[in-house]
Protein backbone atom coordinates (compact mmCIF):
# COMPACT_ATOMS: atom_id res chain seq x y z
CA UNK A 1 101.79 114.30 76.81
CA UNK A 2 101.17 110.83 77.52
CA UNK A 3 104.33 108.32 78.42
CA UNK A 4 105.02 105.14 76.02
CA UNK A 5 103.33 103.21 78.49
CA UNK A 6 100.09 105.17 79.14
CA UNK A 7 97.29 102.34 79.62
CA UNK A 8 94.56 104.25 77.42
CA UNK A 9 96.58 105.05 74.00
CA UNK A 10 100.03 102.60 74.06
CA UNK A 11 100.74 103.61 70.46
CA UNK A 12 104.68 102.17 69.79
CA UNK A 13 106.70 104.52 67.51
CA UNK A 14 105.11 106.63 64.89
CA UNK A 15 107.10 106.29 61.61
CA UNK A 16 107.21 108.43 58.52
CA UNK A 17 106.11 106.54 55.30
CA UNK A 18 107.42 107.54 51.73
CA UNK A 19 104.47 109.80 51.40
CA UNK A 20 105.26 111.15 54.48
CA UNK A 21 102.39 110.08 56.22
CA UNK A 22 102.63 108.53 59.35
CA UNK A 23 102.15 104.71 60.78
CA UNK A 24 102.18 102.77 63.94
CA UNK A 25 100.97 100.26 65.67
CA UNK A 26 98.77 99.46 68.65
CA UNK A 27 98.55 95.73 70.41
CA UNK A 28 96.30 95.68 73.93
CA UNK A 29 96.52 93.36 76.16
CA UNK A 30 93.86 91.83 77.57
CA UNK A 31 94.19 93.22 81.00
CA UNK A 32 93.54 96.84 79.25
CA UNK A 33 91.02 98.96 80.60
CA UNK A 34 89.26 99.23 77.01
CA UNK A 35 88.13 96.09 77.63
CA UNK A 36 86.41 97.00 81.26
CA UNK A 37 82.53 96.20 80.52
CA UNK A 38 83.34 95.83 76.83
CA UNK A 39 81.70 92.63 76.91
CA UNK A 40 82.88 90.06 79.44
CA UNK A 41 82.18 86.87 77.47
CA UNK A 42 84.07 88.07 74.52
CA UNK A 43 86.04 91.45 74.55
CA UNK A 44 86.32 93.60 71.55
CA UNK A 45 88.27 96.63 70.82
CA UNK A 46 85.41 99.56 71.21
CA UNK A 47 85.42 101.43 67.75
CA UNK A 48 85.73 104.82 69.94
CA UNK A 49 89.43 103.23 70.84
CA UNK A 50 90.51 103.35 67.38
CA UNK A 51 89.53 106.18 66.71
CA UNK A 52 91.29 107.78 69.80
CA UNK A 53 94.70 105.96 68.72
CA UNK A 54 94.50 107.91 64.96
CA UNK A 55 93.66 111.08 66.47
CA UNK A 56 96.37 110.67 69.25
CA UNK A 57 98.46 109.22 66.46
CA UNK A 58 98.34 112.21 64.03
CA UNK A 59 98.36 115.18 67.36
CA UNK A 60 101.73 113.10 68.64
CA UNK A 61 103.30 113.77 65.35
CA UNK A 62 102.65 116.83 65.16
CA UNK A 63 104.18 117.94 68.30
CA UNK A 64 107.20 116.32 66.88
CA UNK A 65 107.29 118.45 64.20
CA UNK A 66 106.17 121.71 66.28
CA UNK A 67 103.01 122.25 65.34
CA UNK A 68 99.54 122.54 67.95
CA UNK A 69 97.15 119.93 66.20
CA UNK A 70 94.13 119.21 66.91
CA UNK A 71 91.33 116.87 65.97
CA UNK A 72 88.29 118.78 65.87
CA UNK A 73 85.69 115.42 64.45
CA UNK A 74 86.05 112.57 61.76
CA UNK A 75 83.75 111.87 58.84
CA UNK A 76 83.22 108.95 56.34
CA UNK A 77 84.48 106.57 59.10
CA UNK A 78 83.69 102.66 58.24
CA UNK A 79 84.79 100.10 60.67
CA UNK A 80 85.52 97.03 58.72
CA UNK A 81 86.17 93.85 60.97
CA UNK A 82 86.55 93.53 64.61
CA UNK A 83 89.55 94.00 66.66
CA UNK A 84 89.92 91.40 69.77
CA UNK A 85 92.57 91.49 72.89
CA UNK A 86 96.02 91.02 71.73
CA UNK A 87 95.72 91.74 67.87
CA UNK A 88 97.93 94.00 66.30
CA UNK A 89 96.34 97.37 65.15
CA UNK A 90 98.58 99.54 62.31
CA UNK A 91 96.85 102.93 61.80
CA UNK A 92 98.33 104.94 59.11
CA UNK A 93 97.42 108.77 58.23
CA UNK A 94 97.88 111.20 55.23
CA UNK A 95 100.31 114.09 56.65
CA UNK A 96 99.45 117.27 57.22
CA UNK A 97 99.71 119.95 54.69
CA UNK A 98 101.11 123.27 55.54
CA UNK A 99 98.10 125.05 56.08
CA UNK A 100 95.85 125.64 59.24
CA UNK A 101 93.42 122.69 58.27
CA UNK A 102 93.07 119.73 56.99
CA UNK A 103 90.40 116.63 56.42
CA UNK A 104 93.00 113.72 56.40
CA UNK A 105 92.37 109.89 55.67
CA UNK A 106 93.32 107.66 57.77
CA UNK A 107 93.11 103.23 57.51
CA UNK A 108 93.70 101.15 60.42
CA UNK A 109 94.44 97.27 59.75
CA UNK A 110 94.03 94.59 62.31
CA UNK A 111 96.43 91.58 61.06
CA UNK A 112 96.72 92.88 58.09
CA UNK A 113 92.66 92.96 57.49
CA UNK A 114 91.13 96.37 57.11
CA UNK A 115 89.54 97.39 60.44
CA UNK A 116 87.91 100.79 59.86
CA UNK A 117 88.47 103.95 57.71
CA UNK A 118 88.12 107.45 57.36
CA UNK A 119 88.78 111.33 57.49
CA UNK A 120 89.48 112.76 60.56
CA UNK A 121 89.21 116.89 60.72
CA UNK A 122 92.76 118.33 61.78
CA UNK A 123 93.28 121.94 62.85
CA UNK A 124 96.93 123.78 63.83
CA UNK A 125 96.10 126.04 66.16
CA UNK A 126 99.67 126.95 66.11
CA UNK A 127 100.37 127.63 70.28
CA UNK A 128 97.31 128.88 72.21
CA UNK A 129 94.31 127.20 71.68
CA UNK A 130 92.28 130.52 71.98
CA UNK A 131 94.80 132.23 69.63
CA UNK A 132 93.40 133.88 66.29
CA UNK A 133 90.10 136.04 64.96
CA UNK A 134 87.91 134.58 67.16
CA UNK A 135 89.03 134.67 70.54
CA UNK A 136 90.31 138.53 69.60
CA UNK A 137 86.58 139.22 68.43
CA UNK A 138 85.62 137.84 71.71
CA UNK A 139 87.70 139.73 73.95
CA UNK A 140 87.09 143.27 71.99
CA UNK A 141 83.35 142.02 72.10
CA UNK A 142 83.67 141.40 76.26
CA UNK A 143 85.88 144.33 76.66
CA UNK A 144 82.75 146.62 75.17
CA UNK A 145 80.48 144.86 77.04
CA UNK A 146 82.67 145.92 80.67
CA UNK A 147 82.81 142.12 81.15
């Protein structure tokens, strides 16, 4: 699990909304290694960042509330205005239902501007990551095979 002060996602505290969906915030320095090659003359916050702070965002709250999740992809994603070196990032998410799965929409604002949008693909793999139908269909599959 990464520490509050891990150089690639420095997310501050996630908070529960009303909806109970989740929020926090993101502010890089310029010194952060995002920026490394991310245009010299004028850094920018790479779009592949923000997406790594919702999905690190939404996998962080989960732990808290004991579940496995995982992002498996996003969809639908729209990045709205550009994000520059010491600019306050909020990224919000819907929670996560009960069930195994989940396409949930997330918004991101820079300042309060809208900075990109989306779904991002959840999945609880509730403990073990090769846990379930699939990984048993594998190992009856290898076991018949002498593997």
């Amino acid at each position: 699990m990464p520490s509050d002060d891990d150089q690639w996602l420095p997310l501050r505290e996630i908070l529960i909304t009303a909806s109970r969906g989740l929020e926090t915030t993101v502010r890089l320095e310029p010194s952060s290694r995002w920026f490394s090659g991310h245009f010299d003359e004028c850094a920018v916050v790479p779009g592949v960042a923000i997406l790594a702070f919702v999905a690190e965002a939404v996998t962080r709250q989960g732990r808290a509330e004991g579940r496995n999740l995982v992002v498996s992809g996003f969809s639908k994603v729209r990045f709205r205005r550009v994000a520059f070196p010491e600019e306050s990032l909020r990224v919000s998410a819907e929670p996560m239902p009960p069930g195994p799965e989940a396409d949930l929409q997330f918004h991101v604002t820079c300042d309060g501007e809208s900075a990109a949008e989306g779904k991002l693909k959840v999945m609880d793999i509730r403990g073990d990551p090769l846990s379930g139908k699939d990984h048993e269909r594998t190992v009856e599959r290898a076991q018949n095979q002498d593997c």
